[in-house]
Protein backbone atom coordinates (compact mmCIF):
# COMPACT_ATOMS: atom_id res chain seq x y z
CA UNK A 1 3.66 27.87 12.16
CA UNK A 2 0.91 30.04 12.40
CA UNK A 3 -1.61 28.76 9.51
CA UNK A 4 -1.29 25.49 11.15
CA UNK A 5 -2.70 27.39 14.24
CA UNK A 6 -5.55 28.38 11.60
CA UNK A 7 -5.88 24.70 10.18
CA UNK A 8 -6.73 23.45 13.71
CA UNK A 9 -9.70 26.41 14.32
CA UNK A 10 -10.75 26.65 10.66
CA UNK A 11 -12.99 23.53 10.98
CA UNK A 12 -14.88 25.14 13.69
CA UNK A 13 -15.46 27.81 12.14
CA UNK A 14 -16.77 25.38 9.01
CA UNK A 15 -20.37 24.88 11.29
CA UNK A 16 -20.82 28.42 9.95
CA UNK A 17 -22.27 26.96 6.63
CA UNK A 18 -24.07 24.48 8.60
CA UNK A 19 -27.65 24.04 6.91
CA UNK A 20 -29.65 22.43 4.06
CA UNK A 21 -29.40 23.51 0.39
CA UNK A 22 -31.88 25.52 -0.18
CA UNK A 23 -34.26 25.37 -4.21
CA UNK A 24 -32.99 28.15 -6.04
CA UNK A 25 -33.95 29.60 -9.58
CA UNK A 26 -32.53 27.13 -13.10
CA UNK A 27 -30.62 29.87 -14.10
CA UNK A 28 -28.53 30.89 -11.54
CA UNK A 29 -24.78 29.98 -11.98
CA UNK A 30 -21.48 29.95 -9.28
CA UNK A 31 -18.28 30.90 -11.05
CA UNK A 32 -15.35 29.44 -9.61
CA UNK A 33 -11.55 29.70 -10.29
CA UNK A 34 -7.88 28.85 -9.29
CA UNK A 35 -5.57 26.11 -8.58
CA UNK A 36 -5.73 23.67 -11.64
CA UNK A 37 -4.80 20.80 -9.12
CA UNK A 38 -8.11 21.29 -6.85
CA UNK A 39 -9.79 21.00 -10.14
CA UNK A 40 -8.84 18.28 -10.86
CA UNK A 41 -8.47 17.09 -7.10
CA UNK A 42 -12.40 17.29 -7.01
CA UNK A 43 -14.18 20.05 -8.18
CA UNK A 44 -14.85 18.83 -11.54
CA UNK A 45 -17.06 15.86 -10.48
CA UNK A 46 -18.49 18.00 -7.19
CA UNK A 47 -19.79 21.14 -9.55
CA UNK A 48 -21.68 18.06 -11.79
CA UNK A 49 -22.82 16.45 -8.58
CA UNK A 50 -24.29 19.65 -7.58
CA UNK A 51 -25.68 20.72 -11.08
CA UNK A 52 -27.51 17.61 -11.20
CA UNK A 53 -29.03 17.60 -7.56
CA UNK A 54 -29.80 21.72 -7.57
CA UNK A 55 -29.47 22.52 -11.25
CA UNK A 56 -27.67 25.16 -10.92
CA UNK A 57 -24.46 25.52 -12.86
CA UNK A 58 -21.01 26.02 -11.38
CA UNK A 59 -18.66 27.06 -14.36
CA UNK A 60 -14.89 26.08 -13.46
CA UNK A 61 -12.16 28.23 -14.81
CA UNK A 62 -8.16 27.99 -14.43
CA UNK A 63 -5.91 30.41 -13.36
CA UNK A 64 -3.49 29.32 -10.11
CA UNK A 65 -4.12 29.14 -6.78
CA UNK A 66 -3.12 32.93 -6.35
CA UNK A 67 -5.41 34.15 -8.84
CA UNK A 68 -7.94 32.04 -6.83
CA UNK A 69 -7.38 33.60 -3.44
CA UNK A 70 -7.25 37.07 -4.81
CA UNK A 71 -10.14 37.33 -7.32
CA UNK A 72 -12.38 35.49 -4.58
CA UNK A 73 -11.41 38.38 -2.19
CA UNK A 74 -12.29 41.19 -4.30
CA UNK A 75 -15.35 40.03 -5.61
CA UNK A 76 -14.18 39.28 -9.49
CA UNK A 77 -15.52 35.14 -8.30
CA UNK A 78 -18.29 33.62 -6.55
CA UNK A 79 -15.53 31.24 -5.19
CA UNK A 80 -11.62 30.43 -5.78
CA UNK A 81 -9.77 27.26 -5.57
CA UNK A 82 -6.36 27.06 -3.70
CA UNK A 83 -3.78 24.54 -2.35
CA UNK A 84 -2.46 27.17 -0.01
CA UNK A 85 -3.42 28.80 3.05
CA UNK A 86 -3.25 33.16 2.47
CA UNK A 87 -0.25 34.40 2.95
CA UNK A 88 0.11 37.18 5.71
CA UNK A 89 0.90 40.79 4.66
CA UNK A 90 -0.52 40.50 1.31
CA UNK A 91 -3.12 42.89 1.01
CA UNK A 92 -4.52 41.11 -1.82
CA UNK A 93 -5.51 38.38 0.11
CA UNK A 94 -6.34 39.90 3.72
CA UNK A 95 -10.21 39.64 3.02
CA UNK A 96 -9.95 36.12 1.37
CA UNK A 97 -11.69 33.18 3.74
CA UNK A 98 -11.01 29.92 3.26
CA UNK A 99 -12.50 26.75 3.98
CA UNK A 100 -10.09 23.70 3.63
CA UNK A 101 -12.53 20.81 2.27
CA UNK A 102 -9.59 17.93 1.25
CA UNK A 103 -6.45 16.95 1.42
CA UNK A 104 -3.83 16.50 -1.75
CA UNK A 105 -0.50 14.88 -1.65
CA UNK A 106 3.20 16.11 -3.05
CA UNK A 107 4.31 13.82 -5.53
CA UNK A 108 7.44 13.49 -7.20
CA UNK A 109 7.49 12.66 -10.64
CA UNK A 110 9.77 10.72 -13.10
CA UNK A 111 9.71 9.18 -16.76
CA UNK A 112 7.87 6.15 -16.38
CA UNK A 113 10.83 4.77 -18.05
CA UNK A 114 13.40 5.92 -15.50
CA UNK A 115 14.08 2.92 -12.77
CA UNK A 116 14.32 4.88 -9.89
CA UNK A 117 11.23 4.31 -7.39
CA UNK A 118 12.07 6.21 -4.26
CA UNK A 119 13.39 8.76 -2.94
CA UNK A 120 13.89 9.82 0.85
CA UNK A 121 13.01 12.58 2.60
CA UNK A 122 16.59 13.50 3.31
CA UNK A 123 17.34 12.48 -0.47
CA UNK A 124 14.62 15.32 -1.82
CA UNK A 125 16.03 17.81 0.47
CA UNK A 126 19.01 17.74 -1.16
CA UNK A 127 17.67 17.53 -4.71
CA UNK A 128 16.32 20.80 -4.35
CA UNK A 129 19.33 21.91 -2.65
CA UNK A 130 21.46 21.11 -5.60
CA UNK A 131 23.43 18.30 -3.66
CA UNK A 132 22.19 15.35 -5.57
CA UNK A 133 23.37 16.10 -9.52
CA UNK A 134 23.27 12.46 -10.63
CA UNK A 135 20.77 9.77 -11.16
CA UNK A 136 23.24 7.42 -9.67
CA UNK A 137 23.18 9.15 -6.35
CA UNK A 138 19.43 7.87 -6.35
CA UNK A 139 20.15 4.13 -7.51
CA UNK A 140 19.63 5.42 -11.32
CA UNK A 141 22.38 5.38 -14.17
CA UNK A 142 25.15 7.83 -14.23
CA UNK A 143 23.30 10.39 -15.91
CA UNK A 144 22.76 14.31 -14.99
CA UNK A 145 19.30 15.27 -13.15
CA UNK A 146 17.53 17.34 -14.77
CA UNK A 147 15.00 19.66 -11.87
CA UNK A 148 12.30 20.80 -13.02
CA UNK A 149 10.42 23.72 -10.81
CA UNK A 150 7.92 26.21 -10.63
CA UNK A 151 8.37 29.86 -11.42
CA UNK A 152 8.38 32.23 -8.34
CA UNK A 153 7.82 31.17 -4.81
CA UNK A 154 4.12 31.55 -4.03
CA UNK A 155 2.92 28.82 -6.36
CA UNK A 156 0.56 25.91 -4.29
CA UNK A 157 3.19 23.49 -4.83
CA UNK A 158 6.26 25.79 -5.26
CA UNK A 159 5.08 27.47 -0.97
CA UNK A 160 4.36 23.92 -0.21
CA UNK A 161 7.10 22.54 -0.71
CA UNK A 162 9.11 25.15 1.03
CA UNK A 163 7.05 24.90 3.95
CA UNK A 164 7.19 20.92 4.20
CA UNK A 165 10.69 20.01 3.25
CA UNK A 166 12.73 23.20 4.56
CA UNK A 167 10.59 25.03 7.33
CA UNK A 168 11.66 28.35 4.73
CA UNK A 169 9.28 30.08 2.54
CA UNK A 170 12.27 31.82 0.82
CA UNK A 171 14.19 28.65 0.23
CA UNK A 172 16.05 28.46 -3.02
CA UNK A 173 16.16 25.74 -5.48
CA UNK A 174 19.51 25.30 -6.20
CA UNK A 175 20.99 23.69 -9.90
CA UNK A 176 17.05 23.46 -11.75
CA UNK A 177 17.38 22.92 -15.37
CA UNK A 178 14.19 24.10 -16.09
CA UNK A 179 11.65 26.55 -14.52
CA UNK A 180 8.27 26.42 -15.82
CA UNK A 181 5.02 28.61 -15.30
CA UNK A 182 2.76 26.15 -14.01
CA UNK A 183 2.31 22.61 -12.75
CA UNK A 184 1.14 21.20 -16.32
CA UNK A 185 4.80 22.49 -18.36
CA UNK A 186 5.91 20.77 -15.55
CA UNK A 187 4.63 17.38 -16.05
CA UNK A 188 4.35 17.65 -19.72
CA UNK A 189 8.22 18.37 -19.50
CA UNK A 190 8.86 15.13 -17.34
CA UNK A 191 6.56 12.83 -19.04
CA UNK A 192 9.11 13.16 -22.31
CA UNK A 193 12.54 13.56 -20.45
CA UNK A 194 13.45 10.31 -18.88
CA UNK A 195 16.42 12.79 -17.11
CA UNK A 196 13.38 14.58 -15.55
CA UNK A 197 12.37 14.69 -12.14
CA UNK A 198 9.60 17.45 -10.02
CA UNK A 199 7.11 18.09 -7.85
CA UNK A 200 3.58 18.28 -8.44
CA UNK A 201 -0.50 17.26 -6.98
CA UNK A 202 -0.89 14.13 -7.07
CA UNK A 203 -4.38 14.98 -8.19
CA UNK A 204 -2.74 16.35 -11.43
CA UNK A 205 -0.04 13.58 -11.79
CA UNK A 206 -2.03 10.87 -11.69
CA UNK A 207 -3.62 12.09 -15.37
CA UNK A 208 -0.58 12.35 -16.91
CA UNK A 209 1.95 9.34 -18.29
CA UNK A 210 4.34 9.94 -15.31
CA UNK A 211 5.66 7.47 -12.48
CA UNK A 212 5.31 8.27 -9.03
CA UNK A 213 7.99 7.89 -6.25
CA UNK A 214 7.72 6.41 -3.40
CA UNK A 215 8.49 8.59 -0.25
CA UNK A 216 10.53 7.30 2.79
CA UNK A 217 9.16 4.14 1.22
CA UNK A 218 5.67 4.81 1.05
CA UNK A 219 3.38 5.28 -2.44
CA UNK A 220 1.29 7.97 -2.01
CA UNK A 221 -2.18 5.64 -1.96
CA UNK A 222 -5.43 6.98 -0.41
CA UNK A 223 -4.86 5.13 2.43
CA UNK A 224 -1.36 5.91 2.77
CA UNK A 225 -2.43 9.95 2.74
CA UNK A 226 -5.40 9.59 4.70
CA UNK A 227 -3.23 7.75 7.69
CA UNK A 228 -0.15 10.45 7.32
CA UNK A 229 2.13 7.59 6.66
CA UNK A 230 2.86 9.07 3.41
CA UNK A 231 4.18 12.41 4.53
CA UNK A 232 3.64 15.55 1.88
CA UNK A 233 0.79 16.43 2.06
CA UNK A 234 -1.64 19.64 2.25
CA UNK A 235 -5.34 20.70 2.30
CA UNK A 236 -7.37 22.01 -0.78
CA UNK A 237 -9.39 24.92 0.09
CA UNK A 238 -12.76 26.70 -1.36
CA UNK A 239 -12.36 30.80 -1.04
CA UNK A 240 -14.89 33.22 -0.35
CA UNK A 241 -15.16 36.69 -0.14
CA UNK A 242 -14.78 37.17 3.36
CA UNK A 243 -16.95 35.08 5.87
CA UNK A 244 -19.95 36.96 6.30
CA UNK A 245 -20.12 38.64 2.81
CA UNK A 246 -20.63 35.42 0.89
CA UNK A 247 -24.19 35.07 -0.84
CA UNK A 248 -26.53 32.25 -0.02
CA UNK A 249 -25.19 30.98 -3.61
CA UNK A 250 -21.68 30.57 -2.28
CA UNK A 251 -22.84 29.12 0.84
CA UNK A 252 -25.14 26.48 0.02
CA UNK A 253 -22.63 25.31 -2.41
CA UNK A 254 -19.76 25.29 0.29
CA UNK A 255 -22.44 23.58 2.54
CA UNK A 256 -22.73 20.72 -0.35
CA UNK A 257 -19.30 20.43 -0.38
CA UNK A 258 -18.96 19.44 3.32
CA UNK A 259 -21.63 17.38 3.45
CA UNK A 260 -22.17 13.82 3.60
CA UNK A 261 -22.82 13.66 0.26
CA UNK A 262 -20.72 15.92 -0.94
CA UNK A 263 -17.80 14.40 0.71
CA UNK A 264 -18.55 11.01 -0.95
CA UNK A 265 -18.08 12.88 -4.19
CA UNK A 266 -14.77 13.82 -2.96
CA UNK A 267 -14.04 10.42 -2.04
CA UNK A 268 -15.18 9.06 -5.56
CA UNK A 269 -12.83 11.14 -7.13
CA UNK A 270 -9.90 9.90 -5.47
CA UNK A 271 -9.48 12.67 -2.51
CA UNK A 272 -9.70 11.93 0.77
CA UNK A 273 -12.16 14.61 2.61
CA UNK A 274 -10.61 17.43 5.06
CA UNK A 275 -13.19 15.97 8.08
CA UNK A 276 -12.47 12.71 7.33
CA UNK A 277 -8.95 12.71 8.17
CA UNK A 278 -8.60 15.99 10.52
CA UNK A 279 -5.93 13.94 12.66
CA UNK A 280 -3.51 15.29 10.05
CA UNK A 281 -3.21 18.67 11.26
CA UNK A 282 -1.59 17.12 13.79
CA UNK A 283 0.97 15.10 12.14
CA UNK A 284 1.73 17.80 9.77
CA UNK A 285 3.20 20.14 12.62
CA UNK A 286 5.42 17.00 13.13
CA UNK A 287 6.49 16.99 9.91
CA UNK A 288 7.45 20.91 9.93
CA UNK A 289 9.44 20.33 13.19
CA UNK A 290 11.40 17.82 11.17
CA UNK A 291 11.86 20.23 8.35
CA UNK A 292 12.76 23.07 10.79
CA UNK A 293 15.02 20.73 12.60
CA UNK A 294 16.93 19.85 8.80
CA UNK A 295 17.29 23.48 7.96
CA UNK A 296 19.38 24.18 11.13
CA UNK A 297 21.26 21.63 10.18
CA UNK A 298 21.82 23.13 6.82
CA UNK A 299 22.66 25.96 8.08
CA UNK A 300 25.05 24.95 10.96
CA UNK A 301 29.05 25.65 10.75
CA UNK A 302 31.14 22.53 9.54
C-alpha cells in the first residue's frame, strides 16, 4: 500500500514545477522514452502541442515502462514514460522521480467477433487464476480460452494487474496459452484469435481492431474512468532524474504538461488528466482492499 501513500503526496509535491515556460533556443530538443501505452495515452499529441507553442522538439522513443524509469534515472533521457509507480529495492530506479500527469484504464480484450461483452471482477480473477478454461463459463461457446499475458512480472500492465485484481505482486498466471514480450504481440495476437482474451491500456486498445469488455458492467468510457465507476485503473507518469537534478528543459516541459493547457491536450486525446480526477486515489485504495480481501480468500483452507 505504500505507493498509494506516495500517489496522495506526489501532487503536492507537483507545485514544484510551478511556473511559466520560459523562450528557449530553436534547436534545443527533450528526448523522451518508455511505456508505449503513455505514448499513445498522450504524449504523442502533447510533444506536438509543445513543439508548436515553444518550438522546441521532444523526440518520443519506445522501450517499456522499465526502460523508462531506469534510463530517466541515470541520465541516458531527458524524461521517461511509465504506467507504474518505482518499485522499492531496485537500485535502478531509487533516483527516478515521478510525476503522475493522467490516468489510463485496464482493459480486457477479445476478437471483435467473439460475443462475450463482460466479464466480472470475480470472473477475471479467476481467468488469471486458471479457474475459468472455457468460453462458456463466460456466456461464450464451448470453446477453450486461450490467455494471453505479458512476459515477467514488472511490466506496466503485467504489476498492475497484480496489484489491482490480487493485492500480490508475485501472483501467478495460471493456464496462459501464450506469453508475449510486450503489450502490442499481445493485441496483435487477440485481434486474429477469436479464442483470445488479455489485458492491456486502453490507450493502446482502442487503436487496434479489438472489442472491449465491459467490467462489473461498466465500459471503460471517459466518464466512466474519470468517476471510478469503471474500476482498473492507474496513473501515467513523466520521470525525471531525480527532483532537483532535472534541467530547466525537463521542467518547463513537465510544467506544460500540468497546465491548463496542457491538460486540455490530454483531454483531447482521450485521457482524463491526473488533477482533474485526484478523487481516485481514493477509490483505488478501495479497490486494493477488495483485492486483498479476495486473495485471503484464495488462500483460505476448504
Amino acid at each position: 500500500m505504500a505507493h498509494f501513500v506516495k500517489l496522495l503526496i506526489l501532487p503536492i509535491a507537483l507545485f514544484l514545477f510551478a511556473g511559466n515556460v520560459s523562450a528557449v533556443e530553436q534547436q534545443a530538443s527533450i528526448l523522451w522514452a518508455g511505456c508505449g501505452i503513455t505514448k499513445k495515452a498522450f504524449m504523442a499529441e502533447l510533444a506536438k502541442a509543445y513543439e508548436k507553442k515553444t518550438g522546441i522538439k521532444v523526440n518520443l522513443k519506445g522501450g517499456g515502462a522499465t526502460k523508462g524509469i531506469r534510463n530517466a534515472a541515470k541520465g541516458s533521457i531527458d524524461i521517461g514514460g511509465a504506467c507504474r509507480p518505482i518499485i522499492e529495492g531496485h537500485a535502478e530506479e531509487r533516483t527516478a522521480y515521478q510525476v503522475p500527469v493522467a490516468w489510463d484504464a485496464l482493459v480486457v480484450i477479445v476478437h471483435p467477433k467473439n460475443p462475450v461483452d463482460s466479464i466480472s471482477f470475480s470472473q477475471l480473477q479467476d481467468l488469471y487464476l486458471g479457474k475459468i478454461k472455457n468460453w462458456s463459463q463466460l456466456g461464450g461457446p464451448n470453446q477453450p480460452i486461450e490467455l494471453y499475458i505479458r512476459r515477467g512480472k514488472i511490466s506496466g500492465v503485467g504489476r498492475t494487474l497484480r496489484e489491482l485484481v490480487f493485492a500480490n505482486f508475485d501472483q501467478n498466471f495460471k493456464g496462459a496459452k501464450h506469453i508475449v514480450r510486450s503489450s502490442g504481440p499481445l493485441e496483435k495476437g487477440i485481434q486474429q484469435n477469436v479464442l483470445g482474451i488479455g489485458t492491456t491500456g486502453i490507450s493502446s486498445a482502442k487503436r487496434r481492431k479489438v472489442k472491449m469488455l465491459k467490467l462489473n458492467g461498466k465500459a471503460p468510457t471517459y466518464d466512466n474512468i474519470k468517476s471510478g465507476s469503471y474500476v482498473l485503473y492507474r496513473p501515467l507518469y513523466l520521470v525525471t532524474k531525480g527532483r532537483a537534478s532535472a534541467d530547466k528543459k525537463v521542467k518547463d516541459f513537465i510544467t506544460f504538461a500540468l497546465s491548463k493547457e496542457g491538460r486540455a491536450v490530454i483531454k483531447a486525446a482521450g485521457s482524463v488528466p491526473y488533477s482533474d480526477a485526484i478523487g481516485l486515489v481514493m477509490k483505488q485504495i478501495e479497490q486494493f482492499d477488495e483485492a486483498t480481501d479476495k486473495g485471503l480468500d484464495q488462500s483460505s483452507p476448504r
